[in-house]
PDB file of N, CA and C in Angstrom:
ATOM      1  N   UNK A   1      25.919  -8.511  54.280  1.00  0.00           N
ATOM      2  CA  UNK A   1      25.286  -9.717  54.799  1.00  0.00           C
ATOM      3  C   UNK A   1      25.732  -9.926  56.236  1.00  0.00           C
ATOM      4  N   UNK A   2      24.811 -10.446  56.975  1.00  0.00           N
ATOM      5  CA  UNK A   2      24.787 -10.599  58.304  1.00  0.00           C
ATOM      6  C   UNK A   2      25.591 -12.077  58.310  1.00  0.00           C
ATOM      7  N   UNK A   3      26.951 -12.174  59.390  1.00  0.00           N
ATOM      8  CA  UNK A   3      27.580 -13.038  59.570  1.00  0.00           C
ATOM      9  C   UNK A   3      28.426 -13.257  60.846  1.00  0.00           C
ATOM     10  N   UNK A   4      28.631 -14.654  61.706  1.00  0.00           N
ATOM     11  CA  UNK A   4      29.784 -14.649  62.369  1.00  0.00           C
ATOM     12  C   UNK A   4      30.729 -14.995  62.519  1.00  0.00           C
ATOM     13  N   UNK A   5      31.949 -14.539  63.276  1.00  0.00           N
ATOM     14  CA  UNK A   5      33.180 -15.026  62.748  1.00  0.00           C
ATOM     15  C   UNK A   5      34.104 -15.792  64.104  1.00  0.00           C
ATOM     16  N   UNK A   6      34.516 -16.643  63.629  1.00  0.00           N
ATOM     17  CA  UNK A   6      35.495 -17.423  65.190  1.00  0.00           C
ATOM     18  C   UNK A   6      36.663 -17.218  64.259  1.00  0.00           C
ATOM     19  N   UNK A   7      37.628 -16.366  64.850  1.00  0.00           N
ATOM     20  CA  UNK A   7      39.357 -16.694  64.529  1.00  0.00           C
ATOM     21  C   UNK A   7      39.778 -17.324  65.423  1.00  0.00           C
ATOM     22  N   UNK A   8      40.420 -18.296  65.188  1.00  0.00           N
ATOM     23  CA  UNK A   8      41.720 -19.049  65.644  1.00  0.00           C
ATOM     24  C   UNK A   8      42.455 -18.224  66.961  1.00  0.00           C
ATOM     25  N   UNK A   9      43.472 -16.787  66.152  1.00  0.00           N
ATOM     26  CA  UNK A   9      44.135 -16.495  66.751  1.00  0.00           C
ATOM     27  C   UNK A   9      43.256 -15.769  67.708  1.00  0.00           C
ATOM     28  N   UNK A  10      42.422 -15.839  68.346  1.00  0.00           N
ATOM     29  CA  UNK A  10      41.586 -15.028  69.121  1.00  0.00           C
ATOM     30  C   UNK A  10      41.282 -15.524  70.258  1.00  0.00           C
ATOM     31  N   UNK A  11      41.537 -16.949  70.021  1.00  0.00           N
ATOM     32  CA  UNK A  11      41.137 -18.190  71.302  1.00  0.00           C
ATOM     33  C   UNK A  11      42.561 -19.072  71.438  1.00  0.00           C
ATOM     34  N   UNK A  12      43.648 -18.980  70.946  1.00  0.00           N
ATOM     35  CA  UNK A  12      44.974 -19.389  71.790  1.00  0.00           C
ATOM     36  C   UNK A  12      45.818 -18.322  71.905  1.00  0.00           C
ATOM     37  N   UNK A  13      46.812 -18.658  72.239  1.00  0.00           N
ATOM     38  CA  UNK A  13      47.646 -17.829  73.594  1.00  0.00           C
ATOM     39  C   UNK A  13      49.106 -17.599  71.960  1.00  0.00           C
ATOM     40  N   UNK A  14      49.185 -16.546  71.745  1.00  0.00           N
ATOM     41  CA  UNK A  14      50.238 -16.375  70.944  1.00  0.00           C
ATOM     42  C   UNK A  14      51.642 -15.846  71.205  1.00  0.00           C
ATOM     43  N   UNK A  15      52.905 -15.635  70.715  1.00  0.00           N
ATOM     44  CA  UNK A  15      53.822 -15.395  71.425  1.00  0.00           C
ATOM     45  C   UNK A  15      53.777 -14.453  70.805  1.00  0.00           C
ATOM     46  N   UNK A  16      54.439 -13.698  71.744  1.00  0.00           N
ATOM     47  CA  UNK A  16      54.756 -11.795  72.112  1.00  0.00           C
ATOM     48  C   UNK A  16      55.042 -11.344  70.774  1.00  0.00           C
ATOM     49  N   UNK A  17      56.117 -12.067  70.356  1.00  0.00           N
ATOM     50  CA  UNK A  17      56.968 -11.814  68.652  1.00  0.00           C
ATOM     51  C   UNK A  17      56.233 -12.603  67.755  1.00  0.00           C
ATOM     52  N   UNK A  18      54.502 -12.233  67.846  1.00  0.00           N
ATOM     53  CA  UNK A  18      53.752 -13.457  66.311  1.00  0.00           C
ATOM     54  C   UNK A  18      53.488 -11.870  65.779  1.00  0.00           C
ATOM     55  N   UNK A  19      53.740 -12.184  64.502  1.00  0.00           N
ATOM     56  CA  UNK A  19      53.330 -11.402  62.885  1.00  0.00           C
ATOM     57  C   UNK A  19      52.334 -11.534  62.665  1.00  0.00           C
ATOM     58  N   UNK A  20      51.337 -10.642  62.917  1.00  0.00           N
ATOM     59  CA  UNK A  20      49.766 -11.167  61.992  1.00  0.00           C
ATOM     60  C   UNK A  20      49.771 -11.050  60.465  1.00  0.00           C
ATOM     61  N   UNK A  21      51.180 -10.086  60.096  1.00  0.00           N
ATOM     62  CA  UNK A  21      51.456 -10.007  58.402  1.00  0.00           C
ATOM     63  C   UNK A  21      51.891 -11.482  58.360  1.00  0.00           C
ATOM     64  N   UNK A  22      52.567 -12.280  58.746  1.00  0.00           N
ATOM     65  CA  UNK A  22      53.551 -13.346  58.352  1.00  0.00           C
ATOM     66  C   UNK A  22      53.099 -14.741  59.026  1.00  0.00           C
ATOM     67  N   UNK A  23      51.690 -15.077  59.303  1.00  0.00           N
ATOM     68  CA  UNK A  23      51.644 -16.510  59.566  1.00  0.00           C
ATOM     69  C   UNK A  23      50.157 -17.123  58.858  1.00  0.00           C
ATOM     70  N   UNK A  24      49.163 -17.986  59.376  1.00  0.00           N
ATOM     71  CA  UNK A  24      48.075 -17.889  59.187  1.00  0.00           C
ATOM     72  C   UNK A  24      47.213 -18.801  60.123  1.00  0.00           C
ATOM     73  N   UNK A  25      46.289 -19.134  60.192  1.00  0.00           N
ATOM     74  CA  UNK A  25      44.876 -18.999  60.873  1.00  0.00           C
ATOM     75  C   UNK A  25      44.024 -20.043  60.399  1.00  0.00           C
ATOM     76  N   UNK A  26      43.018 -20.542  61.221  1.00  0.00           N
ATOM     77  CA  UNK A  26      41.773 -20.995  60.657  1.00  0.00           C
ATOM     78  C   UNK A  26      40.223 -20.546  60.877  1.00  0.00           C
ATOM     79  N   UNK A  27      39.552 -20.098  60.338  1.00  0.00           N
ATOM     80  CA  UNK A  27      38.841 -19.307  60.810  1.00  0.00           C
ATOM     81  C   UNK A  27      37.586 -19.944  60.548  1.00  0.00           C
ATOM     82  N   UNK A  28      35.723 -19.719  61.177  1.00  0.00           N
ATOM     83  CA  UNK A  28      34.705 -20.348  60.997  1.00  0.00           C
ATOM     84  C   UNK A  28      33.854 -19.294  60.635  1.00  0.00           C
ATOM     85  N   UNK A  29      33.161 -19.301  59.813  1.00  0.00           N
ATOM     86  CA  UNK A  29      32.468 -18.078  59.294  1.00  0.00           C
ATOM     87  C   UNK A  29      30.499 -18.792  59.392  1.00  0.00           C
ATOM     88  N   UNK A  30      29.405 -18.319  60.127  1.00  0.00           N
ATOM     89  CA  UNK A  30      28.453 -18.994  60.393  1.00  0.00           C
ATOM     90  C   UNK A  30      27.687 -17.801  59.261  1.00  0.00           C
ATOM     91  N   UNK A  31      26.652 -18.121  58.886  1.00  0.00           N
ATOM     92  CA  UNK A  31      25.762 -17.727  58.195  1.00  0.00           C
ATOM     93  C   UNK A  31      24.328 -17.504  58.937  1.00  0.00           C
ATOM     94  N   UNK A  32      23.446 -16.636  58.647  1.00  0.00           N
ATOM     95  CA  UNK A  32      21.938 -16.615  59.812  1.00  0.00           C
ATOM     96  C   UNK A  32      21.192 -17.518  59.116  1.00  0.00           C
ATOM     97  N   UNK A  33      20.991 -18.408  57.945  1.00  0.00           N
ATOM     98  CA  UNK A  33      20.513 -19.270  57.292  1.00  0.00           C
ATOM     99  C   UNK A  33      20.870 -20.917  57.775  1.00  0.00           C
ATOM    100  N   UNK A  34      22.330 -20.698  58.705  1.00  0.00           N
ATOM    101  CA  UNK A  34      22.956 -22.328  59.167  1.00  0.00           C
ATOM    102  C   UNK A  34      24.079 -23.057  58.735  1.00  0.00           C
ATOM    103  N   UNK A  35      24.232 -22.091  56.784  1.00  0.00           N
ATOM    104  CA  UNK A  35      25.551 -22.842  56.801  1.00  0.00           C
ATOM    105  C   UNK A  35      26.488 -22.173  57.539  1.00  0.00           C
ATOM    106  N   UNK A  36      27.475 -23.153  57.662  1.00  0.00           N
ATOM    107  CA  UNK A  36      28.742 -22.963  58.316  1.00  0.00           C
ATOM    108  C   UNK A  36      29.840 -23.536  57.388  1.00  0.00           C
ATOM    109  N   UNK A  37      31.082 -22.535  57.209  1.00  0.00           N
ATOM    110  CA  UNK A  37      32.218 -22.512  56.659  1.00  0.00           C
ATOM    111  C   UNK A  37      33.335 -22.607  57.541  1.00  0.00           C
ATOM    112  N   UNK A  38      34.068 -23.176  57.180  1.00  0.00           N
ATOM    113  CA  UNK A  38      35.730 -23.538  57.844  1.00  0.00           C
ATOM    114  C   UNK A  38      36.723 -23.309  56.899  1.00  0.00           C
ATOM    115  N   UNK A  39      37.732 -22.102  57.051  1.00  0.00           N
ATOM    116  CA  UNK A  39      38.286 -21.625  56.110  1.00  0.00           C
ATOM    117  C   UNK A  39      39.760 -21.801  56.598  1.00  0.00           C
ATOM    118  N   UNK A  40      40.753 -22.107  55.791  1.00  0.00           N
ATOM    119  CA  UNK A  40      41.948 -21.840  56.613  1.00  0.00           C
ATOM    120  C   UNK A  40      42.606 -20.307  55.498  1.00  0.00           C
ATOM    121  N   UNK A  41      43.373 -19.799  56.179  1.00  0.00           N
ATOM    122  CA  UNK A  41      43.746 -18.489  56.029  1.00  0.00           C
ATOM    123  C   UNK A  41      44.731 -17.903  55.978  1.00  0.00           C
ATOM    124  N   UNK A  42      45.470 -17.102  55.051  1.00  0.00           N
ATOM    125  CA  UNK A  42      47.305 -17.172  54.914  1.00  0.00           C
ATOM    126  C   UNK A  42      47.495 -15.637  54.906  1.00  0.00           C
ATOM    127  N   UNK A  43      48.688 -15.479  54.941  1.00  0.00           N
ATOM    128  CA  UNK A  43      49.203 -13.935  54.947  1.00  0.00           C
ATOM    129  C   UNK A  43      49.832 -14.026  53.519  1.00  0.00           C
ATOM    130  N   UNK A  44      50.165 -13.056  52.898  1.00  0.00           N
ATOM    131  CA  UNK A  44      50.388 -12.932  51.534  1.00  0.00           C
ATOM    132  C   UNK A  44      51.976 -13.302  51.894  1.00  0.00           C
ATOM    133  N   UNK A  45      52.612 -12.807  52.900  1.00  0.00           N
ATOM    134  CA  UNK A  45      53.891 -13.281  53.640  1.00  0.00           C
ATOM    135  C   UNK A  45      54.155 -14.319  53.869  1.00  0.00           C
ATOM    136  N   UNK A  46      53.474 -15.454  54.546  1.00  0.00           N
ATOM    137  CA  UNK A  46      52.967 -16.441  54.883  1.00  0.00           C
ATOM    138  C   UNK A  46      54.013 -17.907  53.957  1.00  0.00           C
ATOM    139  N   UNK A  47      53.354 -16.996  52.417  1.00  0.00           N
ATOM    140  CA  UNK A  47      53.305 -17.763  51.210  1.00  0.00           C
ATOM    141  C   UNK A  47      55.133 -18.121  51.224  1.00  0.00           C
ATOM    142  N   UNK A  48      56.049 -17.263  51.380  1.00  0.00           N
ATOM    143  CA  UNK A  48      57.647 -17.120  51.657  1.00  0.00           C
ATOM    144  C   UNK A  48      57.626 -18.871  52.554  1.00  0.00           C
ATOM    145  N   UNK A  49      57.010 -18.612  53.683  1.00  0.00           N
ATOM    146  CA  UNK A  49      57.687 -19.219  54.876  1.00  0.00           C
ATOM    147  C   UNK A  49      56.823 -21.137  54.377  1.00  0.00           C
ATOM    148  N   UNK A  50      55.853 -21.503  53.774  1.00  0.00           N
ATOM    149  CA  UNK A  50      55.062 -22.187  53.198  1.00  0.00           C
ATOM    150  C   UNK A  50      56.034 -23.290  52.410  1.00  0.00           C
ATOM    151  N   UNK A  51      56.671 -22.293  51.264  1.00  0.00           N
ATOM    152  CA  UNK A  51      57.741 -23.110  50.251  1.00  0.00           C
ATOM    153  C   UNK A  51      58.621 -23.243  50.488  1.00  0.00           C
ATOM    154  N   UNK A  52      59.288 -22.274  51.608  1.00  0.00           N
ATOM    155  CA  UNK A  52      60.994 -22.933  52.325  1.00  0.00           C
ATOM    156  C   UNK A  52      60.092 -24.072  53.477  1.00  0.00           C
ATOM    157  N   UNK A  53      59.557 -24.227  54.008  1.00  0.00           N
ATOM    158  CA  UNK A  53      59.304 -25.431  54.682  1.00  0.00           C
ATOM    159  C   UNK A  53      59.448 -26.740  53.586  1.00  0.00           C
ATOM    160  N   UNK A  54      57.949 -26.407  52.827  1.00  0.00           N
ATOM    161  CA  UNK A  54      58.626 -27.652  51.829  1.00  0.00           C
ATOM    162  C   UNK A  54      59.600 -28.248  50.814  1.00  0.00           C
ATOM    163  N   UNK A  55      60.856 -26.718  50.623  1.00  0.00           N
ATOM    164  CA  UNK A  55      61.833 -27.649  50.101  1.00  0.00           C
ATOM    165  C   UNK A  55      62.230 -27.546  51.351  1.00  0.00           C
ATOM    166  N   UNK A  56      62.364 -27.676  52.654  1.00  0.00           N
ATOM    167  CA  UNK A  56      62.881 -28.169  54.233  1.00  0.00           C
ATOM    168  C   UNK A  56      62.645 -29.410  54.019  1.00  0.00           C
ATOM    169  N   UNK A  57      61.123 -29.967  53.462  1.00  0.00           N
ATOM    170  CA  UNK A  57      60.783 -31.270  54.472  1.00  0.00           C
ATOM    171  C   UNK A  57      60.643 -32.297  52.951  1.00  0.00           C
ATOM    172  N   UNK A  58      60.732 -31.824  52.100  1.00  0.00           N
ATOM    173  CA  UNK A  58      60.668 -32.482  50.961  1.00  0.00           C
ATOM    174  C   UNK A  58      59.397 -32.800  50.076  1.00  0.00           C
ATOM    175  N   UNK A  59      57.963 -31.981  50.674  1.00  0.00           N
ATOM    176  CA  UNK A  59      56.895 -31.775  50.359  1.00  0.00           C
ATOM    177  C   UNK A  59      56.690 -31.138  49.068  1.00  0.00           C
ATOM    178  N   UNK A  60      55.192 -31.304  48.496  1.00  0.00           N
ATOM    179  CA  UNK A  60      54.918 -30.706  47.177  1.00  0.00           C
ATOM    180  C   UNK A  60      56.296 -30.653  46.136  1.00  0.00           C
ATOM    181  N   UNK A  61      56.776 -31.617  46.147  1.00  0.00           N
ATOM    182  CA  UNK A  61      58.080 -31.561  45.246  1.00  0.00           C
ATOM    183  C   UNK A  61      58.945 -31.145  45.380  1.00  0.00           C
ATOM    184  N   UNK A  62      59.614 -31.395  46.589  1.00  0.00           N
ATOM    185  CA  UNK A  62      60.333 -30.340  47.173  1.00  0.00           C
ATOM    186  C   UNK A  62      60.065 -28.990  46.935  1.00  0.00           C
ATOM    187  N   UNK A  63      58.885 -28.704  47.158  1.00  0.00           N
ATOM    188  CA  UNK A  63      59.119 -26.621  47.293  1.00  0.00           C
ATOM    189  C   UNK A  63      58.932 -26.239  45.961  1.00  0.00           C
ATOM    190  N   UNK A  64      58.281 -27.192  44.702  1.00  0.00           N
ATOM    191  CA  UNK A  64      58.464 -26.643  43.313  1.00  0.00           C
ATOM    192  C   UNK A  64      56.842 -26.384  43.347  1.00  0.00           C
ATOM    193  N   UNK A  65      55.872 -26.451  43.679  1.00  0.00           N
ATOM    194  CA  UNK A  65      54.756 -26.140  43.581  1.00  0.00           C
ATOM    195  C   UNK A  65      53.654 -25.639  45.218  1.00  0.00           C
ATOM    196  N   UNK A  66      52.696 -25.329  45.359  1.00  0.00           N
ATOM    197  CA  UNK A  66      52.156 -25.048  46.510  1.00  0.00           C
ATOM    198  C   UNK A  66      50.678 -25.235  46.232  1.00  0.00           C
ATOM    199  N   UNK A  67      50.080 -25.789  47.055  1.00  0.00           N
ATOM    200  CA  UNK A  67      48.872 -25.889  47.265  1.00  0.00           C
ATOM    201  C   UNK A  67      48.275 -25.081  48.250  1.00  0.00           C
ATOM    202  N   UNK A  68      47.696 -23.991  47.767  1.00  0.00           N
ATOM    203  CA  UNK A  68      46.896 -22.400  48.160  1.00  0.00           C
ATOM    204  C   UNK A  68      45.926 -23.063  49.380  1.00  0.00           C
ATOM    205  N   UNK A  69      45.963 -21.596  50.459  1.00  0.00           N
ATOM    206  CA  UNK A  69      44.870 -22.231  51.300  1.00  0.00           C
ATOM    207  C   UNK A  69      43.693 -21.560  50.347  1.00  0.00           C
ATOM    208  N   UNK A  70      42.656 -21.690  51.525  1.00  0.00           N
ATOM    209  CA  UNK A  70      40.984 -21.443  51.126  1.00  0.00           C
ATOM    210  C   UNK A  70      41.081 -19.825  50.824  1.00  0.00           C
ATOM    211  N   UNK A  71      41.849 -18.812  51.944  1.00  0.00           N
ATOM    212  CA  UNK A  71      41.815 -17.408  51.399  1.00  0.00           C
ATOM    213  C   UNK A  71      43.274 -16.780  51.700  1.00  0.00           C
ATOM    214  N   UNK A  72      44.173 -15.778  51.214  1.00  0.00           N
ATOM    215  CA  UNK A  72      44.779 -14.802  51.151  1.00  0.00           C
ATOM    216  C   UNK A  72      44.365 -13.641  51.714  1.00  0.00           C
ATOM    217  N   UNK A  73      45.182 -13.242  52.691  1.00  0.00           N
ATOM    218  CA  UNK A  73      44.801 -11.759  53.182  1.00  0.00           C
ATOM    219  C   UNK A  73      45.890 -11.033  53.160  1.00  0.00           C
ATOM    220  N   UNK A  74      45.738  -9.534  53.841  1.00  0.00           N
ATOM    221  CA  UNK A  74      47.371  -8.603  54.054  1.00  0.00           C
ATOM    222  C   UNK A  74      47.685  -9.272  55.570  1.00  0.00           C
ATOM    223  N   UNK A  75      46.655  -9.034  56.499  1.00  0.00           N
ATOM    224  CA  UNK A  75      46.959  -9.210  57.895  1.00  0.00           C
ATOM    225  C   UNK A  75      46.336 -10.272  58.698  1.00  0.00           C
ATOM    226  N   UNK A  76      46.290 -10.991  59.587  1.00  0.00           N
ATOM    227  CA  UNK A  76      45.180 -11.763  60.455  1.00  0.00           C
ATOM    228  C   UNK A  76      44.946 -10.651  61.570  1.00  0.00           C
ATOM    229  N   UNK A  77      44.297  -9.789  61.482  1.00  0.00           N
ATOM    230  CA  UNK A  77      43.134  -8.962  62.340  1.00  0.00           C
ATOM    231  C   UNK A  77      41.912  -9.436  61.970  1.00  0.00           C
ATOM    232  N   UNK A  78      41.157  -9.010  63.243  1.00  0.00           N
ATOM    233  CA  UNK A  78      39.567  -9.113  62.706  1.00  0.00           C
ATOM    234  C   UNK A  78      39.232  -8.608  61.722  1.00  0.00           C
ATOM    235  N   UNK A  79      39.411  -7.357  61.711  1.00  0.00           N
ATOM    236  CA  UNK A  79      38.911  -6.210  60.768  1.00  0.00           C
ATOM    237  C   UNK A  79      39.387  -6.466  59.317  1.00  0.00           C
ATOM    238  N   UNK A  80      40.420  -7.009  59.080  1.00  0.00           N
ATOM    239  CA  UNK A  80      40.971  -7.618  57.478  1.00  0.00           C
ATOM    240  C   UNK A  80      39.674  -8.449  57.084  1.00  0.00           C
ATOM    241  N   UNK A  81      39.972  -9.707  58.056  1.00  0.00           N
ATOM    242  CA  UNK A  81      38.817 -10.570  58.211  1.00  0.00           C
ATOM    243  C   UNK A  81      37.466 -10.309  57.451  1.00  0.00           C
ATOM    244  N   UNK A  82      37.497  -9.617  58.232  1.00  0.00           N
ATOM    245  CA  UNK A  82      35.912  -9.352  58.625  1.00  0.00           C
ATOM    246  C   UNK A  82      35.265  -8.673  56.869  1.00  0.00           C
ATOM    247  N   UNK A  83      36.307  -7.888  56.826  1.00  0.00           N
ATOM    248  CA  UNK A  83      36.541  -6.806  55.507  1.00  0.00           C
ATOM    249  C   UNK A  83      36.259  -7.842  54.178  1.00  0.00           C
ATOM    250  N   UNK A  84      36.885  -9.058  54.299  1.00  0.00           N
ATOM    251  CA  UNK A  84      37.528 -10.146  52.980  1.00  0.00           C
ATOM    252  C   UNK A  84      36.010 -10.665  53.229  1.00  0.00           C
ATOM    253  N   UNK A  85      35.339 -11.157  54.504  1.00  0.00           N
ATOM    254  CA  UNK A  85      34.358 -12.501  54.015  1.00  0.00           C
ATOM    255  C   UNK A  85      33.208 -11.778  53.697  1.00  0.00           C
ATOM    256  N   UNK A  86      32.972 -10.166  54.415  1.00  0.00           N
ATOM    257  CA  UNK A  86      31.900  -9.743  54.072  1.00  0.00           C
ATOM    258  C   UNK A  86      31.771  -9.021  52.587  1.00  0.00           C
ATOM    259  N   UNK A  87      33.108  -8.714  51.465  1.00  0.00           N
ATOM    260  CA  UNK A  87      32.882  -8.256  50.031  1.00  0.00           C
ATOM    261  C   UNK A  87      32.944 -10.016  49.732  1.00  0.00           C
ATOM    262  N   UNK A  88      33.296 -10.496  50.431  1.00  0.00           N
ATOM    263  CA  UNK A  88      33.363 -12.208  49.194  1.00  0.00           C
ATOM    264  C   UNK A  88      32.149 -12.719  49.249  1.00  0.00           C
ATOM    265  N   UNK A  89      31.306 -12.234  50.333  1.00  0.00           N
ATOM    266  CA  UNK A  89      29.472 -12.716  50.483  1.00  0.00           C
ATOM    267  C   UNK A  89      29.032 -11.859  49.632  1.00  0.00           C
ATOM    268  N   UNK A  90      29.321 -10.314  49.611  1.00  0.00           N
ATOM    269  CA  UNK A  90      28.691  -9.498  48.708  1.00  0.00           C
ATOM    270  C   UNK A  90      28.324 -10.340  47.310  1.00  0.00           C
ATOM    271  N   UNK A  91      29.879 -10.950  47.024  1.00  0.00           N
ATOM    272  CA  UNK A  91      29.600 -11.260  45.563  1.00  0.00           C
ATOM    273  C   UNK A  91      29.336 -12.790  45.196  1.00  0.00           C
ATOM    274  N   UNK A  92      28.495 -13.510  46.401  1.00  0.00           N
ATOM    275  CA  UNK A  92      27.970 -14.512  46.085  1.00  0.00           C
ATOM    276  C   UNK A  92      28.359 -15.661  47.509  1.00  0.00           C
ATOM    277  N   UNK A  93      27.850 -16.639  47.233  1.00  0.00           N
ATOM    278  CA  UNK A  93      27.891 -17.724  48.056  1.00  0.00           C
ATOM    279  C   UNK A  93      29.694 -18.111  48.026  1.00  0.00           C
ATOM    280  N   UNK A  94      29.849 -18.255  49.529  1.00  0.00           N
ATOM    281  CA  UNK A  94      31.686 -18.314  49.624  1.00  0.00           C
ATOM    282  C   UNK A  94      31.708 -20.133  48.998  1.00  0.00           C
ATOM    283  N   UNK A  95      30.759 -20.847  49.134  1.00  0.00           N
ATOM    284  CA  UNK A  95      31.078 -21.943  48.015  1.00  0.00           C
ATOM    285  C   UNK A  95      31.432 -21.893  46.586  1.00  0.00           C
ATOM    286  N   UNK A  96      30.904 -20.873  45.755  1.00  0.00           N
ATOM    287  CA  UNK A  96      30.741 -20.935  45.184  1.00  0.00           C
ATOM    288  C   UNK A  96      32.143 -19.708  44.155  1.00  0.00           C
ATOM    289  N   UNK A  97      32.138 -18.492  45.558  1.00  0.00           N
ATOM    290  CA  UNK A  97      33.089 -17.243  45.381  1.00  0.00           C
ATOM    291  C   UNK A  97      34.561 -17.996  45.690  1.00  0.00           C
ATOM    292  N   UNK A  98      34.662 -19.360  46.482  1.00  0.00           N
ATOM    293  CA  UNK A  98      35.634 -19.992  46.769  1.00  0.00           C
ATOM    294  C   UNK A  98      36.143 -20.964  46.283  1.00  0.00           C
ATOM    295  N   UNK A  99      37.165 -21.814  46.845  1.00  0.00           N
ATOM    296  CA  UNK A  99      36.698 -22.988  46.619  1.00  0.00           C
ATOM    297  C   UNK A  99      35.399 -23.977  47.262  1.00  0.00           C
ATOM    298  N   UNK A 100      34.742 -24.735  46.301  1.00  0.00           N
ATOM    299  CA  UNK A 100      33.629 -25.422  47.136  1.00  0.00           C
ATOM    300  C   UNK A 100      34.030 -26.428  48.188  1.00  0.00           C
ATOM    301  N   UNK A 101      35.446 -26.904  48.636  1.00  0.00           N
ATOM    302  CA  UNK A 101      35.497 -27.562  49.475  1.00  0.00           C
ATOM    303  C   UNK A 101      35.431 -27.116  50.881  1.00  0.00           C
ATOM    304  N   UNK A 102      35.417 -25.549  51.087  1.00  0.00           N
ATOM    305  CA  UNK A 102      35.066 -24.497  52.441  1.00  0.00           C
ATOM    306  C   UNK A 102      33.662 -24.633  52.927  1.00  0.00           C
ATOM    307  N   UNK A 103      32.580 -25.212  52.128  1.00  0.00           N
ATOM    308  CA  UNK A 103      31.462 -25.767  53.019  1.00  0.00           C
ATOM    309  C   UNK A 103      31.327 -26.980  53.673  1.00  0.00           C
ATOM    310  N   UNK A 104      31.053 -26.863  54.821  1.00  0.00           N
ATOM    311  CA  UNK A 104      31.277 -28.001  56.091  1.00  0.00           C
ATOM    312  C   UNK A 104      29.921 -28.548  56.001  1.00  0.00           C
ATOM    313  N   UNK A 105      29.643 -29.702  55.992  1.00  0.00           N
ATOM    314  CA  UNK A 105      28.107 -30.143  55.375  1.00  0.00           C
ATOM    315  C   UNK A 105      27.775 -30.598  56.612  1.00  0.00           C
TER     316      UNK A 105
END
């Protein structure tokens, strides 16, 4: 399926020592039909640095539970990217392959 993609990390200025295995992203995925999706986006690594913040700050129960972003990847490259939204369109509407709160109305 024909689609476009805005990453995050593509349009600010990142430091020299950023992990594309170890942080995450928000990304906009447009459709040739009009919808538009707003996804936020994690590294499977990511998930480590997520739950020591919140038992840090005293969030989600202190650190005993996590609330998942919209997708999981290995890396934030395009090409991961690009790889994840175009088999997750393969297999249906990303509302529907997702969670439904990733459509921007």
């Amino acid at each position: 399926m024909n689609f476009s993609l805005w990453l995050e990390f593509e349009h600010v200025t990142v430091a020299d020592d950023w992990d594309s295995t170890d942080d995450f992203c928000n990304i906009h995925v447009d459709l040739p039909d009009g919808r538009h999706y707003g996804l936020t986006v994690w590294t499977y690594k990511f998930i480590r640095q997520a739950v020591a913040a919140d038992k840090h700050n005293g969030d989600n129960g202190g650190g005993q539970y996590l609330i998942p972003p919209d997708l999981l990847v290995e890396d934030l490259t395009r090409e991961c990217i690009e790889l994840a939204i175009a088999d997750l369109l393969g297999r249906g509407d990303l509302e529907k392959v997702l969670n439904p709160a990733v459509l921007a109305k």
